[in-house]
C-alpha atoms as a PDB file:
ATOM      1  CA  UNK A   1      17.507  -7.627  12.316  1.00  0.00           C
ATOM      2  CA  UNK A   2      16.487  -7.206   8.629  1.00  0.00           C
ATOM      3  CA  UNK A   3      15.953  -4.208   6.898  1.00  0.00           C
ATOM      4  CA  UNK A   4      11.961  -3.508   5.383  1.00  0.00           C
ATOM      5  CA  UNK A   5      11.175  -1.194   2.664  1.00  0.00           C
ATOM      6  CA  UNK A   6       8.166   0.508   2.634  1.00  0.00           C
ATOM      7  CA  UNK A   7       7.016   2.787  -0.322  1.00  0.00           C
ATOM      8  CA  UNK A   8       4.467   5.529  -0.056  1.00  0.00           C
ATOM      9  CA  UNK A   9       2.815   7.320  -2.211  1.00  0.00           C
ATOM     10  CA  UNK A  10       4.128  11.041  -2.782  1.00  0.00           C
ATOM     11  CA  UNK A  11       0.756  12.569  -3.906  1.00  0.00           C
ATOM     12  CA  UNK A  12      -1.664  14.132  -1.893  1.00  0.00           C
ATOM     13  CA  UNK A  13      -4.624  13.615  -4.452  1.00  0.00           C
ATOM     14  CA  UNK A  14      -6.391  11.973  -6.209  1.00  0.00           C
ATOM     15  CA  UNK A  15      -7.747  13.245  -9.626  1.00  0.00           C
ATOM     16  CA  UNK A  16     -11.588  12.245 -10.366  1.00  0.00           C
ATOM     17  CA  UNK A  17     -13.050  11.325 -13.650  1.00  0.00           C
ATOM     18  CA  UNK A  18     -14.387  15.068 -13.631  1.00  0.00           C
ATOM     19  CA  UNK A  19     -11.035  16.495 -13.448  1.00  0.00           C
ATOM     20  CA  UNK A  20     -11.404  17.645  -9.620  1.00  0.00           C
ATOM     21  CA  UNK A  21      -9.208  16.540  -7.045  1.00  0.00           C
ATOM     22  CA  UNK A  22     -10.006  14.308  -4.776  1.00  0.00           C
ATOM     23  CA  UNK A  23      -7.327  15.264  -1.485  1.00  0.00           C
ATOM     24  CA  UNK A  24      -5.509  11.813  -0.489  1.00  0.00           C
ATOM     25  CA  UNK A  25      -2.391  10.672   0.430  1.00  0.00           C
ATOM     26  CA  UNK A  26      -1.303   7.246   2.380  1.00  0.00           C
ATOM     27  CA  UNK A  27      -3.818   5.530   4.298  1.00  0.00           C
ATOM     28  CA  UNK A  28      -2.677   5.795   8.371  1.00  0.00           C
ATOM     29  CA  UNK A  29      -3.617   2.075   9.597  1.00  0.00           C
ATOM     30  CA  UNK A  30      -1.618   0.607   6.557  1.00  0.00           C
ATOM     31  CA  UNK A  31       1.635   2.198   7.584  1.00  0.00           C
ATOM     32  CA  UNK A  32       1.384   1.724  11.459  1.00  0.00           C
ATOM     33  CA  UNK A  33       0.048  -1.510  11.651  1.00  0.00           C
ATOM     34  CA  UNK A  34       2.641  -3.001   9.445  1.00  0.00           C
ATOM     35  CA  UNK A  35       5.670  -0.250  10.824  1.00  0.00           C
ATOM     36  CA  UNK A  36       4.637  -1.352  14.348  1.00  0.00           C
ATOM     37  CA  UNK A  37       4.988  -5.010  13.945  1.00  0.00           C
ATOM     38  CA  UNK A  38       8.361  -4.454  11.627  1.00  0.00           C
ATOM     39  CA  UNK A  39       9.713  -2.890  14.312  1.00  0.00           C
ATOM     40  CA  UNK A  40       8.598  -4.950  17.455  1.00  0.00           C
ATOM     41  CA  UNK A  41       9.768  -7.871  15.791  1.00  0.00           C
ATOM     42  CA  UNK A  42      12.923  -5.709  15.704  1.00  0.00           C
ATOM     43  CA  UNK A  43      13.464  -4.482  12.062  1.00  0.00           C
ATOM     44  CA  UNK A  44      14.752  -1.691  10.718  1.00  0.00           C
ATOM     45  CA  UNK A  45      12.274   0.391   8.562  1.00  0.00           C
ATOM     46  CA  UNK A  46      13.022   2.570   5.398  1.00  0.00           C
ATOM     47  CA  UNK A  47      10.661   4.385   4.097  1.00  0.00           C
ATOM     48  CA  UNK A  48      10.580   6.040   0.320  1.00  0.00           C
ATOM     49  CA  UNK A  49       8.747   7.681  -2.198  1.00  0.00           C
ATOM     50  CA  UNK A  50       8.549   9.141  -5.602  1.00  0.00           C
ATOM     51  CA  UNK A  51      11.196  12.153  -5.613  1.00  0.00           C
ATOM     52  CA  UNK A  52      12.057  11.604  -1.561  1.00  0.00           C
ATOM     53  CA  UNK A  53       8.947  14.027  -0.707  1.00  0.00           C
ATOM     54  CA  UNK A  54       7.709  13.602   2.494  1.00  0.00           C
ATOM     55  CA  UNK A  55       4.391  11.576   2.339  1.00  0.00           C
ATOM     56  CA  UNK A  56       0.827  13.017   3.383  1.00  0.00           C
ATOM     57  CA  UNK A  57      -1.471  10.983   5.150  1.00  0.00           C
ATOM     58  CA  UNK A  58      -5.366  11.140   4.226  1.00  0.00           C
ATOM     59  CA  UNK A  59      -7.204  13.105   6.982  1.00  0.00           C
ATOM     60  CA  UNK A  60     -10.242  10.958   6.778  1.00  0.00           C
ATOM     61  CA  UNK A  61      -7.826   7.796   7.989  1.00  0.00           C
ATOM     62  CA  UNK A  62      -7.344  10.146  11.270  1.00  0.00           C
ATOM     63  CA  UNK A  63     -11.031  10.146  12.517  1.00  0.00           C
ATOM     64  CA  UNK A  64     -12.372   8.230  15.053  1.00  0.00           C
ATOM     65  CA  UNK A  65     -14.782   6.676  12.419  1.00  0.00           C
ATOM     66  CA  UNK A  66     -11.579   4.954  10.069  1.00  0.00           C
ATOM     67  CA  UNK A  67     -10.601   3.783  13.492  1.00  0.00           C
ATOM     68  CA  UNK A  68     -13.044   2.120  15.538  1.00  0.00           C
ATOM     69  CA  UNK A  69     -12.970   4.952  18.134  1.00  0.00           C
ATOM     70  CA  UNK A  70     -10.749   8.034  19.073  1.00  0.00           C
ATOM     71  CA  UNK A  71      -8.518   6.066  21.649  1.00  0.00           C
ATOM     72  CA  UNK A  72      -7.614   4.239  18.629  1.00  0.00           C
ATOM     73  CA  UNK A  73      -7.550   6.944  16.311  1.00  0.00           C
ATOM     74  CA  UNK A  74      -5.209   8.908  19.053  1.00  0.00           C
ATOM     75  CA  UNK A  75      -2.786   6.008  19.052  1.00  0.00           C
ATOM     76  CA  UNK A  76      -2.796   6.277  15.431  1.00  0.00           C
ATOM     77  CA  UNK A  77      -1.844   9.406  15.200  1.00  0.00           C
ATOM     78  CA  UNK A  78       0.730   9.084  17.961  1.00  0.00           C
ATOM     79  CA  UNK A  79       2.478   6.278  16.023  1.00  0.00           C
ATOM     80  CA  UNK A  80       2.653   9.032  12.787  1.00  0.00           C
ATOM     81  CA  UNK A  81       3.836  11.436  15.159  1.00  0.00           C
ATOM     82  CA  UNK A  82       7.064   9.171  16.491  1.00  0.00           C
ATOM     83  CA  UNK A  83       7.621   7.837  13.115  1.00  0.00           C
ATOM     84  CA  UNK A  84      10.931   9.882  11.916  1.00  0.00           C
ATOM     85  CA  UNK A  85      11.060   7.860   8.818  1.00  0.00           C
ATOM     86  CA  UNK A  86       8.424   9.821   7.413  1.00  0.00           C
ATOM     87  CA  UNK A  87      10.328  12.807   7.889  1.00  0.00           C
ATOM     88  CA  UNK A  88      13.595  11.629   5.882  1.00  0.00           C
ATOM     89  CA  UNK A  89      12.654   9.278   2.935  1.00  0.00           C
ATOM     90  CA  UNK A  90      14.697   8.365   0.705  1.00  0.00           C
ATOM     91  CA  UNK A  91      13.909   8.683  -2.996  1.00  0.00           C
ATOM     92  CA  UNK A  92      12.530   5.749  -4.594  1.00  0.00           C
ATOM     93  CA  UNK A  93      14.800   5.936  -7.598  1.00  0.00           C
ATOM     94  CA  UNK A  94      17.772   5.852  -5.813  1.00  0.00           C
ATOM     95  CA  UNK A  95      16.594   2.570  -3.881  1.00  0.00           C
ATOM     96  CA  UNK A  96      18.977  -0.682  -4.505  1.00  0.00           C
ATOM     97  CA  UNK A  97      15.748  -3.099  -3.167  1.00  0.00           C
ATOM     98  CA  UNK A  98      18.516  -5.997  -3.290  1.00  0.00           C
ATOM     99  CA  UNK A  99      19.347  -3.306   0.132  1.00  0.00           C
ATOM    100  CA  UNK A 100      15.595  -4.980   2.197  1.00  0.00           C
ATOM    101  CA  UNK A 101      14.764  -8.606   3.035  1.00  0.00           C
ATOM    102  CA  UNK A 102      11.499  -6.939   2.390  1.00  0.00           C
ATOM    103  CA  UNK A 103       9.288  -4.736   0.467  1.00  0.00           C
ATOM    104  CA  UNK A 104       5.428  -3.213   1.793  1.00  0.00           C
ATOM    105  CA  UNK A 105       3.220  -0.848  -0.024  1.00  0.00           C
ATOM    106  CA  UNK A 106       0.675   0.950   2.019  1.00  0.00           C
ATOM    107  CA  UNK A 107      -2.408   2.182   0.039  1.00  0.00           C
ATOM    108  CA  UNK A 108      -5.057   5.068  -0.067  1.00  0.00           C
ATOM    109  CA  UNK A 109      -5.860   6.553  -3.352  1.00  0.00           C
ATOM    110  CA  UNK A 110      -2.158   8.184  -3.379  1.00  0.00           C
ATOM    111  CA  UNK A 111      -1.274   5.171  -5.186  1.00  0.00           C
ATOM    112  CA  UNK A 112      -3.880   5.591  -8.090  1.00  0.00           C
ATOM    113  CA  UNK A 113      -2.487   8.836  -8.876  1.00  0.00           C
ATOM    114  CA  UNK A 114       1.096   8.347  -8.867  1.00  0.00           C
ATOM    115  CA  UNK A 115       2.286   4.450  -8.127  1.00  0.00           C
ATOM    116  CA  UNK A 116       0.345   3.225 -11.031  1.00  0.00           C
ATOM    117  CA  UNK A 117       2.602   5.001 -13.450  1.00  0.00           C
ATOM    118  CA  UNK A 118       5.323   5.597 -11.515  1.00  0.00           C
ATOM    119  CA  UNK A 119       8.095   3.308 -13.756  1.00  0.00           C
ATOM    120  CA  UNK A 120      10.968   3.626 -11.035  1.00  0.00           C
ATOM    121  CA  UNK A 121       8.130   1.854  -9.185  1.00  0.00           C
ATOM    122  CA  UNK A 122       7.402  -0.705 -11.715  1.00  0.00           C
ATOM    123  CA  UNK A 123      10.760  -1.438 -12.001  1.00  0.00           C
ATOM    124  CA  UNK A 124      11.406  -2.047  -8.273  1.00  0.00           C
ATOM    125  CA  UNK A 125       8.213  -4.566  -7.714  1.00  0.00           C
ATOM    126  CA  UNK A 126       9.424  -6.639 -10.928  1.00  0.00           C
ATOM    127  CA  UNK A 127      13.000  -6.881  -9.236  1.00  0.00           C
ATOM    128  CA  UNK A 128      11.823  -7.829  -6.093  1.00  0.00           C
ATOM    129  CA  UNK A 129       9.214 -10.335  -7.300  1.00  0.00           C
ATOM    130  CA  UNK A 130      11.872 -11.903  -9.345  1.00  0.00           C
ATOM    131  CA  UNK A 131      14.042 -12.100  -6.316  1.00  0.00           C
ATOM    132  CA  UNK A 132      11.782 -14.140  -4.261  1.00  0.00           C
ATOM    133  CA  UNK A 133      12.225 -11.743  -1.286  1.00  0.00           C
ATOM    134  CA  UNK A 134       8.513 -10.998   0.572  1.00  0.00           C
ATOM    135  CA  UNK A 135       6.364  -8.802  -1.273  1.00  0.00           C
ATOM    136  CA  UNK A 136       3.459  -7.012   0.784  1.00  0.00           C
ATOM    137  CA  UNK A 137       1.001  -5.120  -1.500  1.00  0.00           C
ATOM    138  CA  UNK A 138      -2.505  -3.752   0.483  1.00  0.00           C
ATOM    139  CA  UNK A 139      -5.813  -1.843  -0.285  1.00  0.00           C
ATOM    140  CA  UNK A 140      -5.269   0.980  -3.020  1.00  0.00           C
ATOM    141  CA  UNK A 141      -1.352  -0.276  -3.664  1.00  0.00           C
ATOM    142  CA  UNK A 142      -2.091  -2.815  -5.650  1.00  0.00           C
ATOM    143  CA  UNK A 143      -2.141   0.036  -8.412  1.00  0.00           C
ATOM    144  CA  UNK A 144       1.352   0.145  -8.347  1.00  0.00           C
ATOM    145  CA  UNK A 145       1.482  -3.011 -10.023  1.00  0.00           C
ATOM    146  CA  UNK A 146       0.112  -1.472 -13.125  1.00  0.00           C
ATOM    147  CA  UNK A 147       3.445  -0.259 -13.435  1.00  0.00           C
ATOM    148  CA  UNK A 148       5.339  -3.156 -13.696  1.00  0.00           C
ATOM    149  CA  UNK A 149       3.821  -4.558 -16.910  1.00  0.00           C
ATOM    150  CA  UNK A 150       2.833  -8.093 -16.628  1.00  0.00           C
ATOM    151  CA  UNK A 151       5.081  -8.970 -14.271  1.00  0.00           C
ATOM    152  CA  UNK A 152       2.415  -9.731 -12.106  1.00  0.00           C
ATOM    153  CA  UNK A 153      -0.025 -11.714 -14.965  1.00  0.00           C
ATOM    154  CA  UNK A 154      -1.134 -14.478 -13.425  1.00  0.00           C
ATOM    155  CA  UNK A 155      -0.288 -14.017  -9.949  1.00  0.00           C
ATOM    156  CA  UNK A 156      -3.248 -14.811  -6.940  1.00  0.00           C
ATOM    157  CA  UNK A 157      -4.018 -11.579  -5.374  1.00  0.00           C
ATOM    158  CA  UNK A 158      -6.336  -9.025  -3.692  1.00  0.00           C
ATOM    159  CA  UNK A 159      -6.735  -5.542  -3.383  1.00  0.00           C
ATOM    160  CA  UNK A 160     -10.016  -2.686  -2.817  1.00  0.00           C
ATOM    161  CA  UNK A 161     -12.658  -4.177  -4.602  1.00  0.00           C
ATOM    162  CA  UNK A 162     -15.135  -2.553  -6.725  1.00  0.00           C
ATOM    163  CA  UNK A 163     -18.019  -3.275  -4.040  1.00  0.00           C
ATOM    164  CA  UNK A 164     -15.613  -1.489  -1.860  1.00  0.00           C
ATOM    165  CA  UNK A 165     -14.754   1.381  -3.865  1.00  0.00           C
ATOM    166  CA  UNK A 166     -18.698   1.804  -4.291  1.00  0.00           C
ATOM    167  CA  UNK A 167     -19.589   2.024  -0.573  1.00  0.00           C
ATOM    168  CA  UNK A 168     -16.964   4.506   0.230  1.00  0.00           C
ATOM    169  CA  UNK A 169     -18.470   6.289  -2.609  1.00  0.00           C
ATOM    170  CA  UNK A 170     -16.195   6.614  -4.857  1.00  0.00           C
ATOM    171  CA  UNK A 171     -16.704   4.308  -7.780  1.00  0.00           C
ATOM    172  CA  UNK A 172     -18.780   7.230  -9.802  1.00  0.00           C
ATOM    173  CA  UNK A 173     -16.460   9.209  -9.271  1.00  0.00           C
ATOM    174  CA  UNK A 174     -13.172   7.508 -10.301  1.00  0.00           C
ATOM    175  CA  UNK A 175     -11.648   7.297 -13.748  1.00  0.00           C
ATOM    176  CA  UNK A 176     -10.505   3.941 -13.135  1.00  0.00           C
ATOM    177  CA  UNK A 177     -11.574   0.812 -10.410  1.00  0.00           C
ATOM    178  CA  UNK A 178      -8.404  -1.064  -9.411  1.00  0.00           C
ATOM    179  CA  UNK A 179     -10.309  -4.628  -9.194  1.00  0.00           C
ATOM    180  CA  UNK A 180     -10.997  -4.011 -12.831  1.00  0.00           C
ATOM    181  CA  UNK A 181      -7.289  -2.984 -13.797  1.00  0.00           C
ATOM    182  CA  UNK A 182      -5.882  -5.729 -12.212  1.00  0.00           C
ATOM    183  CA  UNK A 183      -8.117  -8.568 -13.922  1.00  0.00           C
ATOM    184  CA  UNK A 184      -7.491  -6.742 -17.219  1.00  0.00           C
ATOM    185  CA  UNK A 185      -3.635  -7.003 -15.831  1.00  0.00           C
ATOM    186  CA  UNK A 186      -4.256 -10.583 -15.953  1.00  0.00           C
ATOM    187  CA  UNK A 187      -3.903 -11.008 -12.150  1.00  0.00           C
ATOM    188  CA  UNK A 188      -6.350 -13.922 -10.909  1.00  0.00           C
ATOM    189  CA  UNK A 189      -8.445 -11.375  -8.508  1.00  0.00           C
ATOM    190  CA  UNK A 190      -9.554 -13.066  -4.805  1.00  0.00           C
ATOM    191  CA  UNK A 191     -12.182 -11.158  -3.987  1.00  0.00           C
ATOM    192  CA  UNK A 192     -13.275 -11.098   0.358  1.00  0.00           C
ATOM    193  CA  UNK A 193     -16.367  -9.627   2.216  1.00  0.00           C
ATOM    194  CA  UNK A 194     -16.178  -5.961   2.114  1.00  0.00           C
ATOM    195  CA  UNK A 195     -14.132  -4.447   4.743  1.00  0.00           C
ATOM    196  CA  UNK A 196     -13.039  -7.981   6.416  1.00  0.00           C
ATOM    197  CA  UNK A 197      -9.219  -8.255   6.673  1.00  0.00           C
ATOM    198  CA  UNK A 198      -8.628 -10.417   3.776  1.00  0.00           C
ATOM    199  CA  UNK A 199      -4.780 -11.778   2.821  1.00  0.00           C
ATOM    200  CA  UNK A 200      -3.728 -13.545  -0.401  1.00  0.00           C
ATOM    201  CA  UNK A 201      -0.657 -15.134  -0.927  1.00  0.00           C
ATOM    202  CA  UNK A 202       1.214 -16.206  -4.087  1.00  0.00           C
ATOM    203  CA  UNK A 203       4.565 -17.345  -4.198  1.00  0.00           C
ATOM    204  CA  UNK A 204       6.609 -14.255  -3.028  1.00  0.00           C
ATOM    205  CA  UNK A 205       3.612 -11.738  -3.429  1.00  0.00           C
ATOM    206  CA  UNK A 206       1.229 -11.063  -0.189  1.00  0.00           C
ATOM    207  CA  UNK A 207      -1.537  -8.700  -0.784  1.00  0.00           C
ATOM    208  CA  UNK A 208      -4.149  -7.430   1.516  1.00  0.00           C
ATOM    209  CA  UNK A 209      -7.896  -6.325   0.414  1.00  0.00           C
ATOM    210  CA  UNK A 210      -8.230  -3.039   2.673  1.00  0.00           C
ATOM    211  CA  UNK A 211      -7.216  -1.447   5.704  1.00  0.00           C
ATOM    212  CA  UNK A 212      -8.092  -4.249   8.326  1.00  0.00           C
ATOM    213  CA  UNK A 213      -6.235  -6.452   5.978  1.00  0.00           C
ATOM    214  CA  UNK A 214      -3.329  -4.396   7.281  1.00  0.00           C
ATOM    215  CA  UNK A 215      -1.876  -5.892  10.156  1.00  0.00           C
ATOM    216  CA  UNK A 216      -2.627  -9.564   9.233  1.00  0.00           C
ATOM    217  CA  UNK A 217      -0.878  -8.697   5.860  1.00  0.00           C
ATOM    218  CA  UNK A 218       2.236  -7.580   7.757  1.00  0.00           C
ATOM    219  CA  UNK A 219       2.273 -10.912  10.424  1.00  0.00           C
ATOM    220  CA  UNK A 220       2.296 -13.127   6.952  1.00  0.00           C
ATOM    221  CA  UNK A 221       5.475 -10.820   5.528  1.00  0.00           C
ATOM    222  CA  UNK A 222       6.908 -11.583   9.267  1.00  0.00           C
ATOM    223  CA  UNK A 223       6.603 -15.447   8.896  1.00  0.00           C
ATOM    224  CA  UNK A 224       8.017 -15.333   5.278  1.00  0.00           C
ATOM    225  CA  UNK A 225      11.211 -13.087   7.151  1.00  0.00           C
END
């Protein structure tokens, strides 16, 4: 049994171009379809965040719409509900990530607000990309990469794409599109179809285009285990 990091965001909006804010926090189906297969495989799972808080989920990933039905959307929730490690995370500055075999970001815009700038964070994704140990990056976390400088220049990967951004629509609206950050990163950008799971790996580095990306995104962190 390894152990598998996974860092949330600690916000619980998202600020718009216009200054409002935009409510947000982690995006459900990218924390229990990667915490379900960690742990059926038989992992142990840590979870963390900026200053230890306890992480909010976005509402909107709780309908039956963001799941494909309300049986799913009740399992969903059910998973959140069991999950203790949301209740006790540890604070991301504290973490040793030399600690995991693995590291997984969730998204939903929580990351745009606080991940992208969050240096604690930066410093943690360079270390573990240096180390060769599985990186798993999906949807909205890909901002936390920002962070790390150009550690990640020239690295194959995917995240929300602008098209994406634009049907949800949010693209107006935001002060900043992640597919465009990340090119001007110097990341070579692998754009999918709009809301088709979509997986990208790179060396150490697995990233994931959305939330259907999810679970796929997690198997290919499994294999590299």
């Amino acid at each position: 049994m390894a152990k598998i990091l996974m860092v949330l965001s600690g916000a619980d909006h998202w600020t718009l171009n216009d200054g409002s804010r935009h409510p947000t926090g982690y995006w459900a189906e990218e924390f229990t379809a990667p915490y379900e297969l960690f742990k059926a495989a038989g992992h142990e799972v840590v979870v963390a965040t900026p200053g230890g808080v306890e992480p909010t989920v976005d509402r909107g990933s709780l309908t039956a719409d963001a799941n494909g039905g309300q049986e799913r959307a009740d399992a969903v929730a059910a998973v959140l509900r069991d999950a203790a490690e949301l209740r006790s995370p540890v604070e991301l500055a504290r973490v040793d990530p030399a600690d995991y075999a693995a590291v997984f970001y969730p998204g939903g815009h929580g990351p745009m607000e606080d991940l992208a700038v969050d240096a604690d964070s930066g410093r943690l994704l360079a270390r573990v990309l240096a180390s060769g140990a599985p990186l798993g990056v999906v949807c909205h976390a890909p901002a936390a990469l920002l962070a790390a400088g150009d550690a990640f220049a020239g690295y194959r990967l995917t995240g929300f794409t602008n098209e994406e951004e634009r049907q949800a629509g949010l693209a107006d609206k935001a002060p900043w599109l992640l597919q465009d950050r990340l090119v001007a990163l110097g990341a070579d950008f692998v754009e999918g179809a709009p809301w088709q799971p979509h997986v990208v790996v790179d060396r150490n580095l697995h990233t994931g285009q959305n939330p259907a990306s999810s679970g796929p995104l997690a198997a290919e962190l499994l294999k590299a285990l």
